[in-house]
C-alpha atoms as a PDB file:
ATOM      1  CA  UNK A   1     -24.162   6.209 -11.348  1.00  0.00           C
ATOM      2  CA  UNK A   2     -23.480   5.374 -14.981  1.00  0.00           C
ATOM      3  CA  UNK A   3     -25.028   6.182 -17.890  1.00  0.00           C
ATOM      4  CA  UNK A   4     -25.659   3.230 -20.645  1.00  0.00           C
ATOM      5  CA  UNK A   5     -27.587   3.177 -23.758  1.00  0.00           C
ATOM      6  CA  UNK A   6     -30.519   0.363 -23.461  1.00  0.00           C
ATOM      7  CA  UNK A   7     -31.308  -1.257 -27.042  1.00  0.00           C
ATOM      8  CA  UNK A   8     -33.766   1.110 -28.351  1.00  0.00           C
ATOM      9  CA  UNK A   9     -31.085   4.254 -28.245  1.00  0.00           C
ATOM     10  CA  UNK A  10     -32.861   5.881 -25.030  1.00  0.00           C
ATOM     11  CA  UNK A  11     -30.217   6.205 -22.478  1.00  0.00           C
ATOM     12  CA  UNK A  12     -30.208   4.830 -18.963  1.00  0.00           C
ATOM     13  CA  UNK A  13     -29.039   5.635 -15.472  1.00  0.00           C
ATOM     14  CA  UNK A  14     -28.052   2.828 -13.144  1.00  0.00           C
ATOM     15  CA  UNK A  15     -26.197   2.946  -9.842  1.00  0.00           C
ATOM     16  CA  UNK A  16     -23.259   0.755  -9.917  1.00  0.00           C
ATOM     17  CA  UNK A  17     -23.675  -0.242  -6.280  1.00  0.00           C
ATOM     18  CA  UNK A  18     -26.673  -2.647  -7.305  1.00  0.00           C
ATOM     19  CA  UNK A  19     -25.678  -4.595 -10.220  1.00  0.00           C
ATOM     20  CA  UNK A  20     -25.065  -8.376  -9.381  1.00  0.00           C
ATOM     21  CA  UNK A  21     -24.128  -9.861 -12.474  1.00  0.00           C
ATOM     22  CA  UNK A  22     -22.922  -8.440 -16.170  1.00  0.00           C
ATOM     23  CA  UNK A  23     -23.226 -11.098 -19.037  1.00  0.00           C
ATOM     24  CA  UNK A  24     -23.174 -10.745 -22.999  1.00  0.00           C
ATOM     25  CA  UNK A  25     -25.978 -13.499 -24.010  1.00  0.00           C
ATOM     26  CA  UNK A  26     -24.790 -12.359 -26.971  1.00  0.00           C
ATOM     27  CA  UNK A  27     -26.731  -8.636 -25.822  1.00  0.00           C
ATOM     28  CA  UNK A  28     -25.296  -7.213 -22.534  1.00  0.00           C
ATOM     29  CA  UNK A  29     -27.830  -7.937 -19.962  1.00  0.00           C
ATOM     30  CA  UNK A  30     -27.305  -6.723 -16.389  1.00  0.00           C
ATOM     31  CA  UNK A  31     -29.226  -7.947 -13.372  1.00  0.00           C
ATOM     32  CA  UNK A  32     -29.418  -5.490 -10.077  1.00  0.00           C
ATOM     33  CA  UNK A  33     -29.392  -7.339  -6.292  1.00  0.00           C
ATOM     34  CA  UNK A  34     -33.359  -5.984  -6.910  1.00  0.00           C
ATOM     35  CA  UNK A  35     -34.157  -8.810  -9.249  1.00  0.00           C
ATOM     36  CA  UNK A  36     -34.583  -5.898 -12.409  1.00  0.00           C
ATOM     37  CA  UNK A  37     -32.606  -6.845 -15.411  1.00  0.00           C
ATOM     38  CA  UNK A  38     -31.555  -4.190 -18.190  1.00  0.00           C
ATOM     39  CA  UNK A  39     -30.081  -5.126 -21.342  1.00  0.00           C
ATOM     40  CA  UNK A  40     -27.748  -2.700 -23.022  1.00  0.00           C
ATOM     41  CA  UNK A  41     -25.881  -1.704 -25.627  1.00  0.00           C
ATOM     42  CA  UNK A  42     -22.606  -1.433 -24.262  1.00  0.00           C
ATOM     43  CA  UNK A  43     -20.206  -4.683 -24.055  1.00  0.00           C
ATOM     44  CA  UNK A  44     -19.080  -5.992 -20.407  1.00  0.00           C
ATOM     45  CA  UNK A  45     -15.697  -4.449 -21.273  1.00  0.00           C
ATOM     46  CA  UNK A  46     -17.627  -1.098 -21.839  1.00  0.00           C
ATOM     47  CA  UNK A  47     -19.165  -0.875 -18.480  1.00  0.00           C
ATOM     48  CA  UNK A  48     -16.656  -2.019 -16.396  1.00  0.00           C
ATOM     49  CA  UNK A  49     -14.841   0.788 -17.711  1.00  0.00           C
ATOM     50  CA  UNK A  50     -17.704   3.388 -17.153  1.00  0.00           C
ATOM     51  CA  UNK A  51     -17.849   2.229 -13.222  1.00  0.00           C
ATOM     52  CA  UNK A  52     -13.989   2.266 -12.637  1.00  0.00           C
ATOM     53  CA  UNK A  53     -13.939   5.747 -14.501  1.00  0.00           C
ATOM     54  CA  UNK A  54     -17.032   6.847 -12.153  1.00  0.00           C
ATOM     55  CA  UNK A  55     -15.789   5.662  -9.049  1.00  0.00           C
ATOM     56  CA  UNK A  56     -12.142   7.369  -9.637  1.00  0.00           C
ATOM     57  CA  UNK A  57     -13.888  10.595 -10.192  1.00  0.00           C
ATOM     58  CA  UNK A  58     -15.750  10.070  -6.900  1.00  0.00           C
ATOM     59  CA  UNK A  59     -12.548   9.429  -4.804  1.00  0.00           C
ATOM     60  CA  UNK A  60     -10.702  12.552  -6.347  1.00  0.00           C
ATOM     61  CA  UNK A  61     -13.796  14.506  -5.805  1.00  0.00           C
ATOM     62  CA  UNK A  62     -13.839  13.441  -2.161  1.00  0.00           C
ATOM     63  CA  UNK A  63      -9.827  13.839  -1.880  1.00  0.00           C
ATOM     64  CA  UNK A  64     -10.548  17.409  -2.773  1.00  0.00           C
ATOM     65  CA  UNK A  65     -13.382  18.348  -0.751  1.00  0.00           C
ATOM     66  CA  UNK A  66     -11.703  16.974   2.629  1.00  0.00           C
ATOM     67  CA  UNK A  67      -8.425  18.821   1.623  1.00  0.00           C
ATOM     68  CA  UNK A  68     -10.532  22.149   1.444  1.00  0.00           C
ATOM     69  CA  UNK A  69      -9.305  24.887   3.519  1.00  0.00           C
ATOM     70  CA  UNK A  70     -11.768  26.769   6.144  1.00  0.00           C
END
């Protein structure tokens, strides 16, 4: 999941797994497999670097847990 800021300041959570398509129309919009569209503050450059920042801390989080001594 990443956390974005949606146009009116409020921040929102989306999971990375359903976004289909990131465009800058000139505002960011993103559209989920589901159809929902969000349009946020942050640039395409922006959230591309949220995800592959997320989904590093998931794989060393996961290469630490299954390295765990019983």
């Amino acid at each position: 999941m990443v956390i974005l800021t949606k146009l009116n300041g409020k921040d929102i959570m989306i999971n990375e797994d359903g976004i289909e398509t990131v465009c800058e129309t000139p505002d960011t919009v993103i559209t989920m497999s589901n159809g929902h569209s969000y349009i946020v503050q942050e640039s395409v450059e922006e959230i591309f670097r949220k995800i592959v920042g997320y989904n590093r801390a998931c794989r060393a989080r996961g290469s630490r847990e299954g390295h765990k001594e019983e």
